[in-house]
C-alpha atoms as a PDB file:
ATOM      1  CA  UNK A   1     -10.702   1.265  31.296  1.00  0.00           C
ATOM      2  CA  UNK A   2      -9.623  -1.444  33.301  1.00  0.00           C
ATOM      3  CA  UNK A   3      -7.187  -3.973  33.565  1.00  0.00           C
ATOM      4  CA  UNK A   4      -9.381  -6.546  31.941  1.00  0.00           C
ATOM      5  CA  UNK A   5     -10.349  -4.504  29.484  1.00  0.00           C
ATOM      6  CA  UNK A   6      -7.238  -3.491  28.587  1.00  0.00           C
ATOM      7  CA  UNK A   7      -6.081  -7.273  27.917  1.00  0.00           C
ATOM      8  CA  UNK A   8      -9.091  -7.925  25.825  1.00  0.00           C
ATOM      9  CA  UNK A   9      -8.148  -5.057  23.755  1.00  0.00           C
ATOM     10  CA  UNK A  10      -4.183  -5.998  23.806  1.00  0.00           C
ATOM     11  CA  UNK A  11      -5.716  -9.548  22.610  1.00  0.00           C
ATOM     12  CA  UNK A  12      -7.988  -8.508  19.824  1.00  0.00           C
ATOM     13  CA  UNK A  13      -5.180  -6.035  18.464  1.00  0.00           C
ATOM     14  CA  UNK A  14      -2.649  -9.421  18.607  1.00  0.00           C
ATOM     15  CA  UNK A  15      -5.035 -11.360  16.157  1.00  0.00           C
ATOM     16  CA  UNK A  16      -5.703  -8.555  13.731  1.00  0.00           C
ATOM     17  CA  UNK A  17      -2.114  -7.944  13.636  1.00  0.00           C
ATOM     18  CA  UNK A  18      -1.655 -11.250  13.094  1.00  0.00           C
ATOM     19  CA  UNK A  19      -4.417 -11.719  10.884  1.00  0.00           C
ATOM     20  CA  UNK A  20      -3.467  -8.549   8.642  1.00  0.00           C
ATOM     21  CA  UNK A  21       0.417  -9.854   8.336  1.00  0.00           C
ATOM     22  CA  UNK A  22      -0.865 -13.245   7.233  1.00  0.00           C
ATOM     23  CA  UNK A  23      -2.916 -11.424   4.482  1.00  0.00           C
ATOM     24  CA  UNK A  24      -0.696  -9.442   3.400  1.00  0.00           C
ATOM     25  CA  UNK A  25      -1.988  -6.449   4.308  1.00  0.00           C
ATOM     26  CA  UNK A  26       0.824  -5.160   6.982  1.00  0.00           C
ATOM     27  CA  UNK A  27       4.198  -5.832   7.116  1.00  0.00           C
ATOM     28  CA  UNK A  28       6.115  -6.868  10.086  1.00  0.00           C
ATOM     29  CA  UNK A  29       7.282  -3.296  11.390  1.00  0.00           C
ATOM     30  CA  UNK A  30       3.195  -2.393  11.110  1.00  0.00           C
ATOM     31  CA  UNK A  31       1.982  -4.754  13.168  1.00  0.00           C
ATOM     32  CA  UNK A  32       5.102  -4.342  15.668  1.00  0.00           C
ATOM     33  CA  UNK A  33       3.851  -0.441  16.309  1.00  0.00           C
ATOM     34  CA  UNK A  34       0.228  -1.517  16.297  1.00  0.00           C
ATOM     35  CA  UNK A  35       1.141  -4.055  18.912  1.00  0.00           C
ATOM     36  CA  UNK A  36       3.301  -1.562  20.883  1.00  0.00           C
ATOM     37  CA  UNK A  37       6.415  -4.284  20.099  1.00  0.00           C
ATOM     38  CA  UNK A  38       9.903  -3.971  18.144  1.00  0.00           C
ATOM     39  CA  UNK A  39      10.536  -5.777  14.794  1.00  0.00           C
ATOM     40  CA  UNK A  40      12.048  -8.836  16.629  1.00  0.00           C
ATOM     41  CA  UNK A  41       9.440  -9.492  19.672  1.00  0.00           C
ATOM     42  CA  UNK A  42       6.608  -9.767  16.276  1.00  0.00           C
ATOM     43  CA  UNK A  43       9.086 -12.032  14.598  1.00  0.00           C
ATOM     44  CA  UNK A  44       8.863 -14.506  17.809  1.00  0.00           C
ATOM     45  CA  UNK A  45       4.737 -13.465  17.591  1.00  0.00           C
ATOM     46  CA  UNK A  46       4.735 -14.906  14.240  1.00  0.00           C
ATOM     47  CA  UNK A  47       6.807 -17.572  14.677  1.00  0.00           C
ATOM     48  CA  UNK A  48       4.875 -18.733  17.799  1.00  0.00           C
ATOM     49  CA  UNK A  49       1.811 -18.387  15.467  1.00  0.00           C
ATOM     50  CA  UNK A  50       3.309 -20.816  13.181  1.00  0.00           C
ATOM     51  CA  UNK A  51       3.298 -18.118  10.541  1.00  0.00           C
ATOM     52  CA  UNK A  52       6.817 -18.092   7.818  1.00  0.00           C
ATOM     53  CA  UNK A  53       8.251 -14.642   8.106  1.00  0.00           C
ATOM     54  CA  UNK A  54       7.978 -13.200   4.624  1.00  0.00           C
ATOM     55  CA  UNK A  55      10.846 -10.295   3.613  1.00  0.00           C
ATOM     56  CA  UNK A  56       9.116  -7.452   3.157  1.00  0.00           C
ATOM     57  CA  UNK A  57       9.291  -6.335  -0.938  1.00  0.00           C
ATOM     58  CA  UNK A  58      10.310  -2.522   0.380  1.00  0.00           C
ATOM     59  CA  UNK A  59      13.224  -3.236   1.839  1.00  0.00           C
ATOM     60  CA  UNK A  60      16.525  -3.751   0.864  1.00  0.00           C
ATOM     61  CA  UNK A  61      20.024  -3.802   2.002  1.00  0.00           C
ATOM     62  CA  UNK A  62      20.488  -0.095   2.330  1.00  0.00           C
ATOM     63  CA  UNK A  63      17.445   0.198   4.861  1.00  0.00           C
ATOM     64  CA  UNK A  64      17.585  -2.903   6.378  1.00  0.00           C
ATOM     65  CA  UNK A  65      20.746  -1.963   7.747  1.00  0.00           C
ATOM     66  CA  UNK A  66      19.887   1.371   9.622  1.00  0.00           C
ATOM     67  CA  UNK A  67      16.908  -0.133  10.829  1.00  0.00           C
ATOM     68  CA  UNK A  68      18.588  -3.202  12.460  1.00  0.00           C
ATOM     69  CA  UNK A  69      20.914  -0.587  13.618  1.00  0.00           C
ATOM     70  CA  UNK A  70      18.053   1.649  14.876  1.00  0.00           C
ATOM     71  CA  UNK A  71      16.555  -1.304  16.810  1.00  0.00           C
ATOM     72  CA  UNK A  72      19.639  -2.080  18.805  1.00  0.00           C
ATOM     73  CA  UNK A  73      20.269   1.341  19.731  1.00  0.00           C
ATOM     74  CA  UNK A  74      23.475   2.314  17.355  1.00  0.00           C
ATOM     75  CA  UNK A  75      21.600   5.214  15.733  1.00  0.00           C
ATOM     76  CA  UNK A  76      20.424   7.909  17.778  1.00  0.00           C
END
């Protein structure tokens, strides 16, 4: 697979991950890992999309915390 190949794919995987997150279907951390991207580099995807980031119904304070934690490299 080439390079151009590989940026059509990268491309068609950032609209259905898009897509899916504005349909409720995925939530943010799904369409990070689907994209290859942490929780906060799909926040700015969203936001650049023009999309409000919804909190996700699963979540609450005692695993948002780790998580955030986990994402800046506290937790091992």
């Amino acid at each position: 697979m080439g390079a151009k190949d590989l940026y059509k794919l990268f491309i068609s995987n950032h609209v259905g991950a898009v897509q899916a997150y504005r349909e409720g279907r995925m939530t943010i951390r799904q369409c990070a890992d689907m994209l290859g991207v942490d929780y906060f580099e799909m926040n700015e995807i969203l936001k650049s999309e023009n999309i409000n980031i919804m909190p996700e119904p699963e979540q609450g304070l005692a695993t948002l915390l780790p998580e955030l934690e986990d994402s800046f490299g506290k937790n091992p």
